[in-house]
N, C-alpha and C. Protein backbone atom coordinates (compact mmCIF):
# COMPACT_ATOMS: atom_id res chain seq x y z
N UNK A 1 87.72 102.65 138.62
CA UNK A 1 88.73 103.10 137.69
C UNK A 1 88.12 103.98 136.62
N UNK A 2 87.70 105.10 136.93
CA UNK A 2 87.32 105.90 135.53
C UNK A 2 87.35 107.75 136.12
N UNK A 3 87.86 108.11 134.84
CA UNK A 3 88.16 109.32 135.32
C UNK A 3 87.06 110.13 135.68
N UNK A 4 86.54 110.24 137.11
CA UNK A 4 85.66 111.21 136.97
C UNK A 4 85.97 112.42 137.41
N UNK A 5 86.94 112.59 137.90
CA UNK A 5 87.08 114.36 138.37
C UNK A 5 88.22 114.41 137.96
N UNK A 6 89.26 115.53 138.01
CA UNK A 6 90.20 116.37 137.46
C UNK A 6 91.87 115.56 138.05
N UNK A 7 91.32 114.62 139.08
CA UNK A 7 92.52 114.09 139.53
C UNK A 7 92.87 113.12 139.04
N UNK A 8 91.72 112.50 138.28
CA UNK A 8 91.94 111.59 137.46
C UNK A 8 92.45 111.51 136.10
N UNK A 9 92.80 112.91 135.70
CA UNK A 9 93.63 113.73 134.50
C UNK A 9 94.62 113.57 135.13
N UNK A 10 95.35 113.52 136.26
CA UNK A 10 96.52 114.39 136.68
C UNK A 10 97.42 113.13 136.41
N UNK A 11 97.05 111.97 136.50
CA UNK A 11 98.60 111.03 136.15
C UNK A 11 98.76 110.78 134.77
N UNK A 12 97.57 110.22 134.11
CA UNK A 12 97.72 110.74 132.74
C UNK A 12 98.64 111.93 132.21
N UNK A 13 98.44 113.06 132.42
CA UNK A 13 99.37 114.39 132.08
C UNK A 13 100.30 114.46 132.73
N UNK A 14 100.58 113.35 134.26
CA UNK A 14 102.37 114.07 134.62
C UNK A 14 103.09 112.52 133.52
N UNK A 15 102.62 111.59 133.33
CA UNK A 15 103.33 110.91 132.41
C UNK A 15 103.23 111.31 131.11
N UNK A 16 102.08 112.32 130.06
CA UNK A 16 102.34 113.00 129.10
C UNK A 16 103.70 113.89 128.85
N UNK A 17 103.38 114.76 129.64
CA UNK A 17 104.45 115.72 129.71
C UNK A 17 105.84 115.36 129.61
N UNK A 18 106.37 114.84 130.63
CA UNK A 18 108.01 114.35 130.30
C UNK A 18 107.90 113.60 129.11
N UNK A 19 106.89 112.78 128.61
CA UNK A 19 107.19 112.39 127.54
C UNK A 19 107.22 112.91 125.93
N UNK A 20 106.26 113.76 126.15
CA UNK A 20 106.15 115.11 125.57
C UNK A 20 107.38 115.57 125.08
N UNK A 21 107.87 116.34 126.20
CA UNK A 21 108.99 117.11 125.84
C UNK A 21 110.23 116.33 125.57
N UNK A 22 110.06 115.20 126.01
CA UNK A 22 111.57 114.68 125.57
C UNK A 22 111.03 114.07 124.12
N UNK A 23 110.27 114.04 123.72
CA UNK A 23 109.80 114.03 122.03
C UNK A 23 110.69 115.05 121.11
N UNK A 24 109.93 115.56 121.83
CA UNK A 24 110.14 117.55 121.46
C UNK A 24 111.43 117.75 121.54
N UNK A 25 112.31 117.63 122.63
CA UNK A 25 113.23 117.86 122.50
C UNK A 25 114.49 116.98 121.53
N UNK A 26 114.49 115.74 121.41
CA UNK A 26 115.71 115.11 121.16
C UNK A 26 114.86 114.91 119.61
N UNK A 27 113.73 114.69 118.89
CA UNK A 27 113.22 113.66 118.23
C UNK A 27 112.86 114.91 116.96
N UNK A 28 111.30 115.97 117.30
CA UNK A 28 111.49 117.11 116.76
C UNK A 28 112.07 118.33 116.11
N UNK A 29 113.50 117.64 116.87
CA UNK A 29 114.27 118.66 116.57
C UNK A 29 114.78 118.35 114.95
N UNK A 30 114.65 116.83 114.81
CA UNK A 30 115.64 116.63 113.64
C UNK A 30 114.22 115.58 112.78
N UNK A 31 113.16 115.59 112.99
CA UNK A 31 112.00 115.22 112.08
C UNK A 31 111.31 115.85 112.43
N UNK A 32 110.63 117.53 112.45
CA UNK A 32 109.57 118.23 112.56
C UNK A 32 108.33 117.54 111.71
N UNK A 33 108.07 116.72 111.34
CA UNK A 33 106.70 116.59 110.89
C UNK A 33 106.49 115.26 111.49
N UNK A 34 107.10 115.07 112.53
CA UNK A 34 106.52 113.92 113.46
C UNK A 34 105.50 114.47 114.64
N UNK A 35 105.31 115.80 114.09
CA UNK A 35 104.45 116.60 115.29
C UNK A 35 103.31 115.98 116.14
N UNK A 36 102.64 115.87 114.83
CA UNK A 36 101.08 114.33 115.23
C UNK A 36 100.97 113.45 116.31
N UNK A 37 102.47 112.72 116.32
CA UNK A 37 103.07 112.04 117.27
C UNK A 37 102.00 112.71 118.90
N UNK A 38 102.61 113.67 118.86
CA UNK A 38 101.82 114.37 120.13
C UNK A 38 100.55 114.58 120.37
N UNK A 39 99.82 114.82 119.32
CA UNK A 39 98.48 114.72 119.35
C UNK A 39 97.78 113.23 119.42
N UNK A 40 98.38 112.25 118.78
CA UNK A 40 97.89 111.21 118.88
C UNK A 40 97.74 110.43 120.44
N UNK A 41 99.01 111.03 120.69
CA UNK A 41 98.99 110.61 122.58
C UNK A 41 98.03 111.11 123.27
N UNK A 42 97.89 112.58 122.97
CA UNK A 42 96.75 113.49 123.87
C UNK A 42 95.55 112.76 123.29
N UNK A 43 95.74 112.23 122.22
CA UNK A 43 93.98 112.31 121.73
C UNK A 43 93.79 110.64 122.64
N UNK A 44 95.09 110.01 122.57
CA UNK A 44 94.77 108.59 123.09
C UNK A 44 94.74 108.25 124.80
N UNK A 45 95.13 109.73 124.93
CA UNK A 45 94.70 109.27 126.90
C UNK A 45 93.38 109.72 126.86
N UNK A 46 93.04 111.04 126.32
CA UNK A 46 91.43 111.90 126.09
C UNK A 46 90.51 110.32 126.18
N UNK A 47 90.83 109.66 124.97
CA UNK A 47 89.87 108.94 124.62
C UNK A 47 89.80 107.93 125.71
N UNK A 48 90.97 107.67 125.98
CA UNK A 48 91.07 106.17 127.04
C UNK A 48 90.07 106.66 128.31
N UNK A 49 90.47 108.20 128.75
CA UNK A 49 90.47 108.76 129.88
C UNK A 49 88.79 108.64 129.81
N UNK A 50 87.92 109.24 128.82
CA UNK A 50 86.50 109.35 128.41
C UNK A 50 85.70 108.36 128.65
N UNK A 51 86.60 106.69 127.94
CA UNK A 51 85.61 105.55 127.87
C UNK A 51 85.36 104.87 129.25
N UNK A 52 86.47 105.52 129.85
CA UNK A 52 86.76 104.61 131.48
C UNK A 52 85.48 105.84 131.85
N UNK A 53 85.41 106.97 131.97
CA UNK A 53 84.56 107.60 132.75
C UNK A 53 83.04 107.45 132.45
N UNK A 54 82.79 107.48 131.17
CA UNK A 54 81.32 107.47 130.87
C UNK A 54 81.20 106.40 130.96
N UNK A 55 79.68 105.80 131.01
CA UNK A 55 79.23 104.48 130.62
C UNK A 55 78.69 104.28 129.88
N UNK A 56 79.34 103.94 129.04
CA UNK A 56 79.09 103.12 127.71
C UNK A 56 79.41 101.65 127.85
N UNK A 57 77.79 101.75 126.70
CA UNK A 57 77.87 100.37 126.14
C UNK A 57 79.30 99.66 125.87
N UNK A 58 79.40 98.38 125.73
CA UNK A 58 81.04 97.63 125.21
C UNK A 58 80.46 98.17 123.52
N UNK A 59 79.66 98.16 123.03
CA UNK A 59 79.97 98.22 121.26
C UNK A 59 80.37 99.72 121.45
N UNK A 60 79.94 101.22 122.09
CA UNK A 60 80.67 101.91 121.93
C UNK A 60 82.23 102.22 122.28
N UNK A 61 82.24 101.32 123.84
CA UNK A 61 84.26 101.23 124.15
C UNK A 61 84.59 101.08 122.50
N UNK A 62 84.00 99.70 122.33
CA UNK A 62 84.98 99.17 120.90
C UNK A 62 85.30 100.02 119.65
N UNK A 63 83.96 100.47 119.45
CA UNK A 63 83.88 101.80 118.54
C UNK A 63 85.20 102.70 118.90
N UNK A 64 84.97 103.10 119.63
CA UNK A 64 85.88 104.05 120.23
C UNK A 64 87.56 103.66 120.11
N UNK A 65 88.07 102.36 120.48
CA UNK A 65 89.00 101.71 120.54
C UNK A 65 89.78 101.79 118.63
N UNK A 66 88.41 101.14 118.31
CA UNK A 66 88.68 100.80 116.82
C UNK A 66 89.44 102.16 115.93
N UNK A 67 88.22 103.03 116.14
CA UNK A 67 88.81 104.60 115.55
C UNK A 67 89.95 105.08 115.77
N UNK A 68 90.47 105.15 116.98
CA UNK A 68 92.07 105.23 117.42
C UNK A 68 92.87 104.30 116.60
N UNK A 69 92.69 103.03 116.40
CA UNK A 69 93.35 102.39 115.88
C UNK A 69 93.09 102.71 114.30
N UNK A 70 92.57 102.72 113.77
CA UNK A 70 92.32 103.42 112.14
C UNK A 70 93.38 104.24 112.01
N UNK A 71 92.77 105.84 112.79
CA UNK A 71 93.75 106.90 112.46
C UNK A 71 95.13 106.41 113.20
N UNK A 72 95.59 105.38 113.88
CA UNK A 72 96.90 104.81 114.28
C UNK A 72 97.76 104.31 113.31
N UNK A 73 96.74 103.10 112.93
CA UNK A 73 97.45 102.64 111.70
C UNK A 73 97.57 103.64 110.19
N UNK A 74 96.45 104.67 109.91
CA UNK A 74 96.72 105.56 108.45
C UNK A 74 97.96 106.22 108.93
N UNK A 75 98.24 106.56 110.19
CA UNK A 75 99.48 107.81 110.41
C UNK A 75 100.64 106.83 110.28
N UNK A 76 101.04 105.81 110.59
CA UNK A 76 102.31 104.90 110.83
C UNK A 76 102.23 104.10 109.75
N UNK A 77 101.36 103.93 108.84
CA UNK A 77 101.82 102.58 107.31
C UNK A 77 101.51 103.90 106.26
N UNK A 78 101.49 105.24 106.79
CA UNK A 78 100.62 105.80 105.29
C UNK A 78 101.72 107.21 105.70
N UNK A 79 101.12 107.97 106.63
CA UNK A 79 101.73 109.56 107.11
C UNK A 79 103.18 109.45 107.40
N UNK A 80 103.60 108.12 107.92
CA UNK A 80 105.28 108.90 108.35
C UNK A 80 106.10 108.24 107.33
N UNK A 81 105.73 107.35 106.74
CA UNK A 81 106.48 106.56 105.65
C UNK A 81 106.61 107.60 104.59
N UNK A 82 105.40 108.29 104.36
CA UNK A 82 105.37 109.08 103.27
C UNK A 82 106.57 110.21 104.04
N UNK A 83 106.36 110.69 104.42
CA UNK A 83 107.50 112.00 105.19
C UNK A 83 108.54 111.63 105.08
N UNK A 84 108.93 110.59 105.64
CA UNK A 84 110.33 109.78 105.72
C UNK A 84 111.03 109.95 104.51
N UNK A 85 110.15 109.42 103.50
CA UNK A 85 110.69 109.51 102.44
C UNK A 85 110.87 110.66 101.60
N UNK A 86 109.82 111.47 101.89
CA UNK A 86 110.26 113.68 101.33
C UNK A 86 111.61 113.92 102.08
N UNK A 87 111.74 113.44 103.18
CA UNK A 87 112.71 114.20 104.28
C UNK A 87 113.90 113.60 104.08
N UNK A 88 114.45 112.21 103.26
CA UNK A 88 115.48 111.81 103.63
C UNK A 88 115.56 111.70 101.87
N UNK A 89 114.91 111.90 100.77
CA UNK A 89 115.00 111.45 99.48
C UNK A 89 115.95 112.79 98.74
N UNK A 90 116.98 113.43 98.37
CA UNK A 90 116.94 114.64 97.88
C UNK A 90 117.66 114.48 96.36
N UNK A 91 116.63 114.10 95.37
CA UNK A 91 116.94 113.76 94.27
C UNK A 91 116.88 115.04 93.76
N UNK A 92 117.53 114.89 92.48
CA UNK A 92 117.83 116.29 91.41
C UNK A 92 118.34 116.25 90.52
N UNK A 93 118.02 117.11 89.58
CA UNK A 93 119.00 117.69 87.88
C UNK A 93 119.58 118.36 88.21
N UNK A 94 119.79 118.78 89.26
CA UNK A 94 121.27 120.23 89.84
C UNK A 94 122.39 120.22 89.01
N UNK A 95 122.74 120.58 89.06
CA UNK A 95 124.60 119.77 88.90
C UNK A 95 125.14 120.02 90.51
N UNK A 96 126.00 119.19 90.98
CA UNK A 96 126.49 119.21 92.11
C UNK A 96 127.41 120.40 92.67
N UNK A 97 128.06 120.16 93.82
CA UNK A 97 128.64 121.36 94.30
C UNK A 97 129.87 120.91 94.10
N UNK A 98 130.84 121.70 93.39
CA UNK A 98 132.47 121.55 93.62
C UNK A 98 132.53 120.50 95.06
N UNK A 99 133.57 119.57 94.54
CA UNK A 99 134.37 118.91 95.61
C UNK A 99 135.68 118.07 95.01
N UNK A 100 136.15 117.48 95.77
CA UNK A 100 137.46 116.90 95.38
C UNK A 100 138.06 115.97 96.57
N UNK A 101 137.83 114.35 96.16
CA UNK A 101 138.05 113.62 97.09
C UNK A 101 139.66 113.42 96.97
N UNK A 102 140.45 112.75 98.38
CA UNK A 102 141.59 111.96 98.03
C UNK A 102 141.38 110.83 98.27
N UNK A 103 142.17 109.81 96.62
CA UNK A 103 142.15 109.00 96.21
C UNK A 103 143.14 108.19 97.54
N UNK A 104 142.35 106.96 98.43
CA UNK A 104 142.98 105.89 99.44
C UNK A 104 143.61 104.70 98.86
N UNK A 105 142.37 104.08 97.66
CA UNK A 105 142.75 102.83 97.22
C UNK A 105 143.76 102.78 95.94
N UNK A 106 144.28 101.76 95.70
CA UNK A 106 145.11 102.06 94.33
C UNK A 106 144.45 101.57 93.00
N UNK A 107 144.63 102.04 91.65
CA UNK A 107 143.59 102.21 90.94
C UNK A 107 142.91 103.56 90.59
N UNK A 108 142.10 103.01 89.77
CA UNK A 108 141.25 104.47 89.09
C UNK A 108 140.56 104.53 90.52
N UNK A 109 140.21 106.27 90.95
CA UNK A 109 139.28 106.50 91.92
C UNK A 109 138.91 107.78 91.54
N UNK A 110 137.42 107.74 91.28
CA UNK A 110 137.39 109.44 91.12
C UNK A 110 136.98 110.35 91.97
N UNK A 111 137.61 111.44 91.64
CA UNK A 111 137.95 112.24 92.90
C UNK A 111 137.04 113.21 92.87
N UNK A 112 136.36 113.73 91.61
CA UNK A 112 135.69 114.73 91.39
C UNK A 112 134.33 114.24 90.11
N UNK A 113 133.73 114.98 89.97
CA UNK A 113 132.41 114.91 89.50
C UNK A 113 132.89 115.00 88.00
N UNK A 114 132.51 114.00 87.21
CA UNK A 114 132.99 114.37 85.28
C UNK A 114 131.35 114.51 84.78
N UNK A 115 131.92 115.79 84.02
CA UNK A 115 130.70 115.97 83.09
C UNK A 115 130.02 114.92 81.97
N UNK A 116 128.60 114.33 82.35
CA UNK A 116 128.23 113.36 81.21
C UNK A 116 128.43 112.45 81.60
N UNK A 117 128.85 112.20 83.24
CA UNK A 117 128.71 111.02 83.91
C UNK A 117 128.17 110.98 85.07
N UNK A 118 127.53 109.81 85.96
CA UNK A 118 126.96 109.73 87.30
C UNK A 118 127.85 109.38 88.27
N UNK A 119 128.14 109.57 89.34
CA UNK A 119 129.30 109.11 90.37
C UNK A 119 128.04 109.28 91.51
N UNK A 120 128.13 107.75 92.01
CA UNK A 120 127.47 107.33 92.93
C UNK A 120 129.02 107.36 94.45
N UNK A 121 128.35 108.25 95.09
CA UNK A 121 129.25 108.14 96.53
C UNK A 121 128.23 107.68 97.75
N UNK A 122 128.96 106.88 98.21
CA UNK A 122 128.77 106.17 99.38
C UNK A 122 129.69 106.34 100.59
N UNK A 123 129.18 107.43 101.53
CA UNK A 123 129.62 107.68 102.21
C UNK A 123 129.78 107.02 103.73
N UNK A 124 131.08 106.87 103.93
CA UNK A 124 131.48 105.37 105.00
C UNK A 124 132.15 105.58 106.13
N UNK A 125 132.31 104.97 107.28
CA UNK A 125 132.73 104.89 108.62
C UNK A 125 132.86 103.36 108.44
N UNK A 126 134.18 103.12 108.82
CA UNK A 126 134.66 101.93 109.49
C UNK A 126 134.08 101.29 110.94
N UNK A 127 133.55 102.78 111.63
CA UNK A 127 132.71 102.11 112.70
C UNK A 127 131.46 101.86 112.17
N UNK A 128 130.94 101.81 111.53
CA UNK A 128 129.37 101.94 111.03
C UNK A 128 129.21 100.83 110.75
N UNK A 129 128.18 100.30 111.43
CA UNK A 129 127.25 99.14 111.44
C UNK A 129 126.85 99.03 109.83
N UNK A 130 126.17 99.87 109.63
CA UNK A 130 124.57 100.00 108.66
C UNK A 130 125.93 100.14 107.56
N UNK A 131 127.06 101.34 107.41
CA UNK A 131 127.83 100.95 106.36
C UNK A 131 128.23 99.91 105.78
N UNK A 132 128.99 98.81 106.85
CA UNK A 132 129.45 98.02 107.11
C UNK A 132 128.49 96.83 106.08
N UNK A 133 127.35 96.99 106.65
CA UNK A 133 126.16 96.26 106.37
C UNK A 133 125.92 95.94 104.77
N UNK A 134 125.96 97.15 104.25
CA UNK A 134 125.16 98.05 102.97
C UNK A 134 126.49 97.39 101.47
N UNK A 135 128.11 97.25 102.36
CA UNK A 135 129.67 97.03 101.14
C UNK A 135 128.93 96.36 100.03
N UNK A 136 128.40 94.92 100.72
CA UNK A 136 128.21 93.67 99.96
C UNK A 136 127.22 94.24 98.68
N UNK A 137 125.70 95.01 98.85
CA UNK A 137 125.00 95.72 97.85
C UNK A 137 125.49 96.24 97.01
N UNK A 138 125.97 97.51 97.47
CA UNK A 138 126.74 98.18 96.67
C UNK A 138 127.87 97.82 95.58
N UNK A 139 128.42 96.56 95.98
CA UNK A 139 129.42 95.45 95.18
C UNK A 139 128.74 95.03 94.15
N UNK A 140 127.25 94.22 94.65
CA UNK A 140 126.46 94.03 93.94
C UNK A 140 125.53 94.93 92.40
N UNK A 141 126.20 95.73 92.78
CA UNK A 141 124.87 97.02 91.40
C UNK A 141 125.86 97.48 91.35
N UNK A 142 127.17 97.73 91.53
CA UNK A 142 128.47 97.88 90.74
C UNK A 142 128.85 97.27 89.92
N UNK A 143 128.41 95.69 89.95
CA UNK A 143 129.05 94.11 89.23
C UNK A 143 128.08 94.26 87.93
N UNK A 144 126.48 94.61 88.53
CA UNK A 144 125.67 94.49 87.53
C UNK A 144 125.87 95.54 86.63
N UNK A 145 126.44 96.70 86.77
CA UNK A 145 126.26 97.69 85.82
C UNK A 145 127.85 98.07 85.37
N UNK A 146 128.70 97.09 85.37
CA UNK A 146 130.23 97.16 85.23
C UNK A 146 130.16 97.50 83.68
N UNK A 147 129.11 97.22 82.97
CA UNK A 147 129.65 97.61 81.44
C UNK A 147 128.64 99.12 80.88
N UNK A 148 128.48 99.36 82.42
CA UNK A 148 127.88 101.35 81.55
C UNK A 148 129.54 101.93 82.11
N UNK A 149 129.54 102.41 81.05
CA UNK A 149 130.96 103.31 81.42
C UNK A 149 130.60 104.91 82.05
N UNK A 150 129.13 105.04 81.85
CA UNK A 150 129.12 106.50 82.76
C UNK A 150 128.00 106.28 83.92
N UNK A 151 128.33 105.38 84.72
CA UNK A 151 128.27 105.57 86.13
C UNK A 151 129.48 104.89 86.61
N UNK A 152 129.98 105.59 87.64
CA UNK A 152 131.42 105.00 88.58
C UNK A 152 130.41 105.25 89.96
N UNK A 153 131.62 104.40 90.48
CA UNK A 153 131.29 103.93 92.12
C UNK A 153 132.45 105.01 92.79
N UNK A 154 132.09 105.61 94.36
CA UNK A 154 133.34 105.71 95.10
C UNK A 154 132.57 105.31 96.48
N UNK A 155 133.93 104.73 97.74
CA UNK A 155 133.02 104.56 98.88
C UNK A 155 134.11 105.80 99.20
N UNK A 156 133.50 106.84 100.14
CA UNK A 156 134.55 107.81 100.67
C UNK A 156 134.06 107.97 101.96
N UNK A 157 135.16 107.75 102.84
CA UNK A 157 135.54 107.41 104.46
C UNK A 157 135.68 109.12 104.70
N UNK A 158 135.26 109.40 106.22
CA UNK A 158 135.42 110.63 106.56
C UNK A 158 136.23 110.29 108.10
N UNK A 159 136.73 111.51 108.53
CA UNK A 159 137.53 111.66 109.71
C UNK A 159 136.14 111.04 110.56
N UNK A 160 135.57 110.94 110.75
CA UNK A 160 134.40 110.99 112.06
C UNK A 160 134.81 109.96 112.35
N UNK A 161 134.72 109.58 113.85
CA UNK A 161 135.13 108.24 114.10
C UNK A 161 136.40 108.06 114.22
N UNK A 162 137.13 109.04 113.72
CA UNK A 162 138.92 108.34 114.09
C UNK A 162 139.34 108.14 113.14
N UNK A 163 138.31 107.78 111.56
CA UNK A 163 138.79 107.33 110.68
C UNK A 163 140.18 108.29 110.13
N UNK A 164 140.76 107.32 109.26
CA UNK A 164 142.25 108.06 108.91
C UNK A 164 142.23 107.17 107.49
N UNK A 165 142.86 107.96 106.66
CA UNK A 165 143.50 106.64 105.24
C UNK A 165 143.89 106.07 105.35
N UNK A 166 144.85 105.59 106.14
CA UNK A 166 145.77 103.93 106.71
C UNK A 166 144.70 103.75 107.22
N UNK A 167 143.47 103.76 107.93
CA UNK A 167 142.52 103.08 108.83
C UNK A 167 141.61 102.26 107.72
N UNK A 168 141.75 102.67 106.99
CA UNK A 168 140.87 102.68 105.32
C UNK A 168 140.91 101.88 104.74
N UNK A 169 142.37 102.56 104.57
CA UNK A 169 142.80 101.24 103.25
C UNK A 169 143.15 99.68 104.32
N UNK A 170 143.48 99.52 105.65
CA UNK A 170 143.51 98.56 106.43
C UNK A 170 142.26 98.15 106.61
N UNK A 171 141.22 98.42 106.75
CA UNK A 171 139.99 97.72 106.46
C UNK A 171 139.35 97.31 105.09
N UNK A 172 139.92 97.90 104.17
CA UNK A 172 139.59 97.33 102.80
C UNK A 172 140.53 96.13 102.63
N UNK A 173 141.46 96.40 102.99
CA UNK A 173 142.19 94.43 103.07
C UNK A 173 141.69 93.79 103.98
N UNK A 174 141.16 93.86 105.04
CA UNK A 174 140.43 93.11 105.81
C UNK A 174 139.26 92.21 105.43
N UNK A 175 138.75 93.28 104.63
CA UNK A 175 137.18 93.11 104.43
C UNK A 175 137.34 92.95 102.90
N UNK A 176 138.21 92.66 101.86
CA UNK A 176 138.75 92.51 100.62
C UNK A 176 137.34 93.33 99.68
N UNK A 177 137.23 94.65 100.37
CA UNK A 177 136.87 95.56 99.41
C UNK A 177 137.28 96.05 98.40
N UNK A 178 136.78 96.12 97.02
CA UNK A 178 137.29 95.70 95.93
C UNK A 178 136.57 97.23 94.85
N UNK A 179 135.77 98.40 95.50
CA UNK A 179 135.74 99.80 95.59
C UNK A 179 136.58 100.49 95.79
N UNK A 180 136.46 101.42 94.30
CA UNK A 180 137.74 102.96 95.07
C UNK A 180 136.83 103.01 95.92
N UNK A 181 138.43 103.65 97.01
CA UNK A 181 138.05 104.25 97.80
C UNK A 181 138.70 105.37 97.83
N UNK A 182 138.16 106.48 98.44
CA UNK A 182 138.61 107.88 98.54
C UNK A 182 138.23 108.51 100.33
């Protein structure tokens, strides 16, 4: 079992490849700085492919083993956490862009952005798991901060999914959501 000639590359790289590109294709497309991802594979058959062929000592396999695992673990607890968080964080002093929600629930709901205040939106699907998930929090740091008068809450439901305003406001009695909703 060790790669010594060129055929012994060849299953290694036909299982790279499709996996490769279906990286590339579905995954890359929408986190470009998961690029590494790919190199780490090439570098981890290279290496696998190397220790099986040469003979080496077991303290160098291990050596060898260990180092992969180093730069494994700095890229996955250190490199993509950090990215994750540039790529999905988009904080700012902007002022926002014109918009204008319609008000579902009855009650104050605000519909638009007031100057000299924060409006936290939480944007929701009735099919959504992770939404679904997240009501109870959000209830929570609403309750706690009920006596700043300049931050408001809205949860605002979008068509995706089927959703509709009767679909809305029928799941906020369900689920005795107690958020404007818009």
């Amino acid at each position: 079992m060790g790669a010594k000639s060129w055929r012994d590359w060849l299953s290694p790289c036909l299982l790279y490849m499709p996996l490769a590109g279906m990286f590339g294709f579905f995954v890359l497309r929408q986190l470009p700085f998961l690029w590494p991802h790919l190199l780490l594979w090439a570098l981890a058959i290279a290496i696998g492919l190397s220790l099986l062929a040469v003979r080496l000592n077991r303290n160098a396999r291990i050596s060898g083993v260990v180092i992969l695992f180093a730069i494994s673990a700095w890229y996955c607890m250190s490199y993509i956490p950090d990215r994750m968080k540039r790529a999905t964080n988009h904080f700012g002093d902007g002022v926002a862009p014109e918009f204008a929600f319609q008000a579902v629930s009855e009650g104050a709901v605000p519909t638009t952005a007031t100057p000299g205040k924060i409006l936290v939106i939480d944007f929701f699907g009735t099919w959504c798991p992770p939404c679904i998930a997240e009501l109870p929090e959000i209830v929570r740091v609403r309750t706690g901060l009920q006596n700043r008068r300049d931050i408001e809450f809205v949860v605002v439901g979008t068509n995706a999914g089927g959703d509709t305003p009767e679909r809305l406001r029928a799941f906020a009695r369900r689920q005795h959501v107690t958020l404007p909703l818009a």
